[in-house]
PDB file of N, CA and C in Angstrom:
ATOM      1  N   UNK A   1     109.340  96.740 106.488  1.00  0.00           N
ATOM      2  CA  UNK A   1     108.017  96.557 107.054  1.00  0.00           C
ATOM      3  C   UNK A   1     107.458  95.213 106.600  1.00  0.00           C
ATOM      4  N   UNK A   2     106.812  94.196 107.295  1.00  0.00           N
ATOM      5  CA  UNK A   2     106.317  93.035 107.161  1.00  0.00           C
ATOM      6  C   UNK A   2     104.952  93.339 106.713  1.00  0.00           C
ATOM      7  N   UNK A   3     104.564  92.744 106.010  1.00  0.00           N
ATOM      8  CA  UNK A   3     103.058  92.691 105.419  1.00  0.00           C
ATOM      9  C   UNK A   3     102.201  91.259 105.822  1.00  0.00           C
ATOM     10  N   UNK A   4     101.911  90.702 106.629  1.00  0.00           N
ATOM     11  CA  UNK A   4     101.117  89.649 107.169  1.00  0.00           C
ATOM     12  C   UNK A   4      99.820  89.482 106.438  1.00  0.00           C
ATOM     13  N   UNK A   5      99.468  90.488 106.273  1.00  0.00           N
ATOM     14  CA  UNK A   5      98.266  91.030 106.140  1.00  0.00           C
ATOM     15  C   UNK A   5      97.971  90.330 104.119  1.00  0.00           C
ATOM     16  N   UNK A   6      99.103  90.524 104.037  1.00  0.00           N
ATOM     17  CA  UNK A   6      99.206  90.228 102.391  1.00  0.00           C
ATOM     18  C   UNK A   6      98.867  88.608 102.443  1.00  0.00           C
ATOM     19  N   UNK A   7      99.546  87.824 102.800  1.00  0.00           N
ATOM     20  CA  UNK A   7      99.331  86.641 103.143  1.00  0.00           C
ATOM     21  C   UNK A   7      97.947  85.960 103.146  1.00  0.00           C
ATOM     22  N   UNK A   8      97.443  86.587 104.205  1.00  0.00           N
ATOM     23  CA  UNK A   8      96.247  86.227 104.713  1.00  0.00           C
ATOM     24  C   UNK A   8      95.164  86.252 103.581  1.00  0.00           C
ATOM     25  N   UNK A   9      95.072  87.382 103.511  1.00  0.00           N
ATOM     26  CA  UNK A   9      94.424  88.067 101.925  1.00  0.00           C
ATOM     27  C   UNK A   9      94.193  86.947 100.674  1.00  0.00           C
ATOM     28  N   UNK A  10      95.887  86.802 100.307  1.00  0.00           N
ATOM     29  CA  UNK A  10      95.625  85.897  98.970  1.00  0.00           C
ATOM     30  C   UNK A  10      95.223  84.325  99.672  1.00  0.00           C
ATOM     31  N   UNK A  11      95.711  83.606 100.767  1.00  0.00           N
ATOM     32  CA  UNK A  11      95.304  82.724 101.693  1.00  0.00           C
ATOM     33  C   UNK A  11      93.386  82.611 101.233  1.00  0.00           C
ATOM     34  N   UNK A  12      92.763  83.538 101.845  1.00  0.00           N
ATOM     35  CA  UNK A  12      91.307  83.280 101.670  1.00  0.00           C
ATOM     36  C   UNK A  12      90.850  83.700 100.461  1.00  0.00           C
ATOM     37  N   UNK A  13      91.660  84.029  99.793  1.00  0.00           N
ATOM     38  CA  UNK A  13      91.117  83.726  97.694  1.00  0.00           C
ATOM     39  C   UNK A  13      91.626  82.543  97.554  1.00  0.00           C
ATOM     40  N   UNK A  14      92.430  81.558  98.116  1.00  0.00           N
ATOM     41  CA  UNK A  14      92.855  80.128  97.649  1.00  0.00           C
ATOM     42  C   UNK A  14      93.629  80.688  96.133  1.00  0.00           C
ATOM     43  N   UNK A  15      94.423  81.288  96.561  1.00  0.00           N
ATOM     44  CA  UNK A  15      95.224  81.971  95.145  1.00  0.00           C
ATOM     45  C   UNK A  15      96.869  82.051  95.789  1.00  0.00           C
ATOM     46  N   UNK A  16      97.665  81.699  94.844  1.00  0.00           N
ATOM     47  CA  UNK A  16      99.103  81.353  94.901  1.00  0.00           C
ATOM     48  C   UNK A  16      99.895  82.926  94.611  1.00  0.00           C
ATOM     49  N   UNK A  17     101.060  82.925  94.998  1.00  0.00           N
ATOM     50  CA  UNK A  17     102.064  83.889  94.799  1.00  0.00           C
ATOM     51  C   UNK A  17     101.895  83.925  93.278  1.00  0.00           C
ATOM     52  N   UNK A  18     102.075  83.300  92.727  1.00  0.00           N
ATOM     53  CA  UNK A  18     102.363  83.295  91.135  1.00  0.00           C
ATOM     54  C   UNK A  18     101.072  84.138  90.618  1.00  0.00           C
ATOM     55  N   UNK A  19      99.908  83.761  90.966  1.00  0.00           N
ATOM     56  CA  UNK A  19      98.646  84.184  90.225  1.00  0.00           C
ATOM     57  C   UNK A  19      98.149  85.423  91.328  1.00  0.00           C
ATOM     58  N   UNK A  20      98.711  86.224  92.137  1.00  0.00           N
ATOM     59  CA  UNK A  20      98.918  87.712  92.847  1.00  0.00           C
ATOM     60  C   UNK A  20      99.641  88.139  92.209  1.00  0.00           C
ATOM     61  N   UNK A  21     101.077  87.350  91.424  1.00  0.00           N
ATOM     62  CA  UNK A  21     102.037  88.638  90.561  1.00  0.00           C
ATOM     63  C   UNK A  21     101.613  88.763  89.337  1.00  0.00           C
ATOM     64  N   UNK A  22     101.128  87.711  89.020  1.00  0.00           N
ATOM     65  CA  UNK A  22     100.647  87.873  87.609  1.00  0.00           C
ATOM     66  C   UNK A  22      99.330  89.017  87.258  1.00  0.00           C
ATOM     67  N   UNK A  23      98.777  88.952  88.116  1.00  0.00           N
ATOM     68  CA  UNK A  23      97.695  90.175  88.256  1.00  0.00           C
ATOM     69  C   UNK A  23      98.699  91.578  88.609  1.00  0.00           C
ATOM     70  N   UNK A  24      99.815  91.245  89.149  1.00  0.00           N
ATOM     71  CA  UNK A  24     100.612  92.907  88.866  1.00  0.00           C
ATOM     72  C   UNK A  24     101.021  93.296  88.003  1.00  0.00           C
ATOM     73  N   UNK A  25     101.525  92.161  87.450  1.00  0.00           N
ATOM     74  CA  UNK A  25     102.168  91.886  86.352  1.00  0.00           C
ATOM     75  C   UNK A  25     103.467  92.064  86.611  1.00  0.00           C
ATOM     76  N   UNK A  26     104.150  91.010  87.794  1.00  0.00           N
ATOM     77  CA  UNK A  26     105.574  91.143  88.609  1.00  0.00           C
ATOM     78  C   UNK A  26     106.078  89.684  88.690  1.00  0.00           C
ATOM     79  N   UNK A  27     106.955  89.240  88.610  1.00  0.00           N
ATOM     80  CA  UNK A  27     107.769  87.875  88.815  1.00  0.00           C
ATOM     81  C   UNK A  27     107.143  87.568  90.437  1.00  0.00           C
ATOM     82  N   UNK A  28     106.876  86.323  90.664  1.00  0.00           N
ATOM     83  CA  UNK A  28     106.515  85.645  91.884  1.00  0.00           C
ATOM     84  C   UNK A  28     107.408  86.211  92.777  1.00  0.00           C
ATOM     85  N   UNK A  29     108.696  86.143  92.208  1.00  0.00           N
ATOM     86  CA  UNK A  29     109.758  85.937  93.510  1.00  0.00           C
ATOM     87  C   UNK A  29     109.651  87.270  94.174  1.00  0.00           C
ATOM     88  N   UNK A  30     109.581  88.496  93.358  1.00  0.00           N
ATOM     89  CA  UNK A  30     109.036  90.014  93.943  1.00  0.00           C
ATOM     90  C   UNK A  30     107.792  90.057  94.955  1.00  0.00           C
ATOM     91  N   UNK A  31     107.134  89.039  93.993  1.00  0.00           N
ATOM     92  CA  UNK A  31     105.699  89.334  95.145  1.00  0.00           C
ATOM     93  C   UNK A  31     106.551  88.876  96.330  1.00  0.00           C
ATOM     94  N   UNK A  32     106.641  87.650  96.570  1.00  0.00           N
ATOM     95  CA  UNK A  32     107.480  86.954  97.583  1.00  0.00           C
ATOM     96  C   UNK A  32     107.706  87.709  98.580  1.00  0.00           C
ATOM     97  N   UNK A  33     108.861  89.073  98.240  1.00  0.00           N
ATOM     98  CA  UNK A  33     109.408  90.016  99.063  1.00  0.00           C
ATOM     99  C   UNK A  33     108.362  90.994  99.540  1.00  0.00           C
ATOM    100  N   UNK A  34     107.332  91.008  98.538  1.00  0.00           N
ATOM    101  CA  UNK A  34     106.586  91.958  99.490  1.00  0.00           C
ATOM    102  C   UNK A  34     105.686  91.252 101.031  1.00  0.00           C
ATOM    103  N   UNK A  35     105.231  89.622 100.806  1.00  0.00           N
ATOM    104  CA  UNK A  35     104.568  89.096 101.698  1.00  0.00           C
ATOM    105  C   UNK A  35     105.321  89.133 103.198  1.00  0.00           C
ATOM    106  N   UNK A  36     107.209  88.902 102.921  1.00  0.00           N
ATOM    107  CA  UNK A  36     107.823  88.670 103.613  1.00  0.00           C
ATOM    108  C   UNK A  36     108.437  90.026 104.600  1.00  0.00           C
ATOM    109  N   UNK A  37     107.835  91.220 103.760  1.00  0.00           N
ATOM    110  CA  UNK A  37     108.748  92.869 104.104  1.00  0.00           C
ATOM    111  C   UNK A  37     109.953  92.621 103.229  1.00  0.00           C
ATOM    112  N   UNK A  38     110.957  91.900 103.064  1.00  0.00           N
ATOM    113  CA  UNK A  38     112.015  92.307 102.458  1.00  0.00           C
ATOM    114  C   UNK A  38     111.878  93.210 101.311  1.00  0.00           C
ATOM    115  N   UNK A  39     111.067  93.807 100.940  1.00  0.00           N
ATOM    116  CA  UNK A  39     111.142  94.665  99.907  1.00  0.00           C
ATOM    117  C   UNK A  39     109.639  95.399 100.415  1.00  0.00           C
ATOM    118  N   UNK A  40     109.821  97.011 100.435  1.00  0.00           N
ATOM    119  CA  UNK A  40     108.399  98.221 100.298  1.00  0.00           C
ATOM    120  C   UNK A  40     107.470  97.429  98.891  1.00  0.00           C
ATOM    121  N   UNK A  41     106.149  97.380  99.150  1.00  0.00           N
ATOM    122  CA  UNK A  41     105.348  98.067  98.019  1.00  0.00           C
ATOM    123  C   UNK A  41     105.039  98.837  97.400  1.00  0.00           C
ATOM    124  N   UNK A  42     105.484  99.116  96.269  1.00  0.00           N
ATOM    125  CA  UNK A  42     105.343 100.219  95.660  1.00  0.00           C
ATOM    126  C   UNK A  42     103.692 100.300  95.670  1.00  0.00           C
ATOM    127  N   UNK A  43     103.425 101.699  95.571  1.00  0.00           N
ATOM    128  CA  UNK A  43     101.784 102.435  95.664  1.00  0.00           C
ATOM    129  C   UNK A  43     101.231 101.647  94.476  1.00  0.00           C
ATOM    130  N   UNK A  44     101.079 101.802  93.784  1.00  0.00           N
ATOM    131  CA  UNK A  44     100.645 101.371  92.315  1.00  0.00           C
ATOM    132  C   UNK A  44     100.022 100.019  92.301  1.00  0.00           C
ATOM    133  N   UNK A  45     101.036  98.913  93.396  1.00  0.00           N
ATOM    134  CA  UNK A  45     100.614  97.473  93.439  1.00  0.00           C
ATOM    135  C   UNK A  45      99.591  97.308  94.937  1.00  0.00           C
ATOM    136  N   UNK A  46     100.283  98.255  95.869  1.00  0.00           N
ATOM    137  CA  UNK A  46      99.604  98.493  97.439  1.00  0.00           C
ATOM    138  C   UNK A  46      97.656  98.814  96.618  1.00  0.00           C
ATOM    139  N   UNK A  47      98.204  99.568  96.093  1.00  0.00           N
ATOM    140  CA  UNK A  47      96.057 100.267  95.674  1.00  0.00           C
ATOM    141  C   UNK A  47      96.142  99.120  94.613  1.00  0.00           C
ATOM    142  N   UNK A  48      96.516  98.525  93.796  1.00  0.00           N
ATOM    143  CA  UNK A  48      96.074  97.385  93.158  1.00  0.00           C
ATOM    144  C   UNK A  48      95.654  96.621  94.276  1.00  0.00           C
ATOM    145  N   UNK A  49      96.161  95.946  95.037  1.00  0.00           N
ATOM    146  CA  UNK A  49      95.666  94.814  96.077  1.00  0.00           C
ATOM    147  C   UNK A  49      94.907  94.976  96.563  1.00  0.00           C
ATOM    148  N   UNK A  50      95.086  96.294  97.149  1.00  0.00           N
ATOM    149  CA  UNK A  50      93.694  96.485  98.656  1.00  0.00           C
ATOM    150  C   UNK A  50      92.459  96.982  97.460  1.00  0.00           C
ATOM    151  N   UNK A  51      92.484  97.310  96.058  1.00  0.00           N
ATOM    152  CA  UNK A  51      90.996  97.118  94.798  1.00  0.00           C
ATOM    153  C   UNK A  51      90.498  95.656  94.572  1.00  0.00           C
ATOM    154  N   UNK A  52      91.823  94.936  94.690  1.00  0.00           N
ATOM    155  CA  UNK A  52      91.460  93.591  94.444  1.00  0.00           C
ATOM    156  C   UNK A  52      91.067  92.893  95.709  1.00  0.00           C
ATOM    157  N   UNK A  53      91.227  93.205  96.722  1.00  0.00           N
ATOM    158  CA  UNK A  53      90.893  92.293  98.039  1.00  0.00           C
ATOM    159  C   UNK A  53      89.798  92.893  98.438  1.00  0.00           C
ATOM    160  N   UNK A  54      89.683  94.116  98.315  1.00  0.00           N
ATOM    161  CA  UNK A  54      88.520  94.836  98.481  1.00  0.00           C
ATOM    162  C   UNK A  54      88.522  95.431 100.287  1.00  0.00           C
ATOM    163  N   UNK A  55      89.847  95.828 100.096  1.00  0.00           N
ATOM    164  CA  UNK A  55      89.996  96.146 101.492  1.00  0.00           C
ATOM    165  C   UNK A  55      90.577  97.694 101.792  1.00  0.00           C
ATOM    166  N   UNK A  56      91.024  98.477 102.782  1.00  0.00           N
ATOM    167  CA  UNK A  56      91.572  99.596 102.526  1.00  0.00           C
ATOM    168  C   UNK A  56      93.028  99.380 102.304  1.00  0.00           C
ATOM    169  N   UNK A  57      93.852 100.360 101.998  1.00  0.00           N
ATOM    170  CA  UNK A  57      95.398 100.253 102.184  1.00  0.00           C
ATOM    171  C   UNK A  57      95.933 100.237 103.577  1.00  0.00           C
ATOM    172  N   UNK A  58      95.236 100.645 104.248  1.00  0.00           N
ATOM    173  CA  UNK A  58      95.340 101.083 106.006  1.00  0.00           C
ATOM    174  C   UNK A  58      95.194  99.555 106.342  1.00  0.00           C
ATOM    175  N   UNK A  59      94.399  98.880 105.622  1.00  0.00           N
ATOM    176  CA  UNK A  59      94.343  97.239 106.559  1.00  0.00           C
ATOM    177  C   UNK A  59      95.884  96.778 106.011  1.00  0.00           C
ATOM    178  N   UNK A  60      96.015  96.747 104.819  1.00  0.00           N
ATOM    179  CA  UNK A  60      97.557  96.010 104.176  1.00  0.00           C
ATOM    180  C   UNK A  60      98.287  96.132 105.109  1.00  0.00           C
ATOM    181  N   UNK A  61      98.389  97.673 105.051  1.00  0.00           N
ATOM    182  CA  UNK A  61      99.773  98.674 106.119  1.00  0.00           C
ATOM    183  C   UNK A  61      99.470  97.579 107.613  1.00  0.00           C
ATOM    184  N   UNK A  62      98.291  97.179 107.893  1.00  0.00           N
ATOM    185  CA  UNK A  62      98.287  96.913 109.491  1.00  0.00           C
ATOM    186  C   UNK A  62      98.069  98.088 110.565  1.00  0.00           C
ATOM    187  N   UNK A  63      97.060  99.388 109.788  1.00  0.00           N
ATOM    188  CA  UNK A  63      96.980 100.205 110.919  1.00  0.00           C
ATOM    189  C   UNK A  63      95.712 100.173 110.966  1.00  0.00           C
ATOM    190  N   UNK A  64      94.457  99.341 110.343  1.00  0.00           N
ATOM    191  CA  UNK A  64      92.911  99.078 111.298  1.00  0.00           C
ATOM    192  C   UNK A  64      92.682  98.168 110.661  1.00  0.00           C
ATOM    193  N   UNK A  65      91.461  98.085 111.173  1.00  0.00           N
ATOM    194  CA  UNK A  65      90.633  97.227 110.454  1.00  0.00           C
ATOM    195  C   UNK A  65      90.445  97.123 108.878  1.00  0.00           C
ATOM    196  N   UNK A  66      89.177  96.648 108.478  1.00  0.00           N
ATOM    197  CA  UNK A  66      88.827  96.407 107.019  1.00  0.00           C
ATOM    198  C   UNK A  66      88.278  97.296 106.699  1.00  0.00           C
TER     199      UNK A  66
END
């Protein structure tokens, strides 16, 4: 599954791959795979993000709105 949505997100915090994993506390190159789909999000980092973006998990996923 592609995550676009991830992108965009850290995009309008003006915040880098490196400083999104480091708030997971995950190597860049992992985050990487999640922006790209090559790798699921695990739950744990999915509800970390959408607390930190301040968005639902349903927007991440790409099934509504904010």
């Amino acid at each position: 599954m592609h995550f676009p949505r991830l992108l965009d997100l850290r995009e309008d915090k003006d915040m880098t791959q490196k400083e999104v994993a480091a708030l997971l506390g995950i190597d860049q190159r992992v985050y990487s795979t999640y922006e790209t789909g090559k790798r699921d999000i695990p739950l744990n980092h999915l509800i970390a993000l959408a607390d930190f973006y301040g968005v639902s998990v349903d927007y991440i996923l790409g099934r509504k709105g904010k």
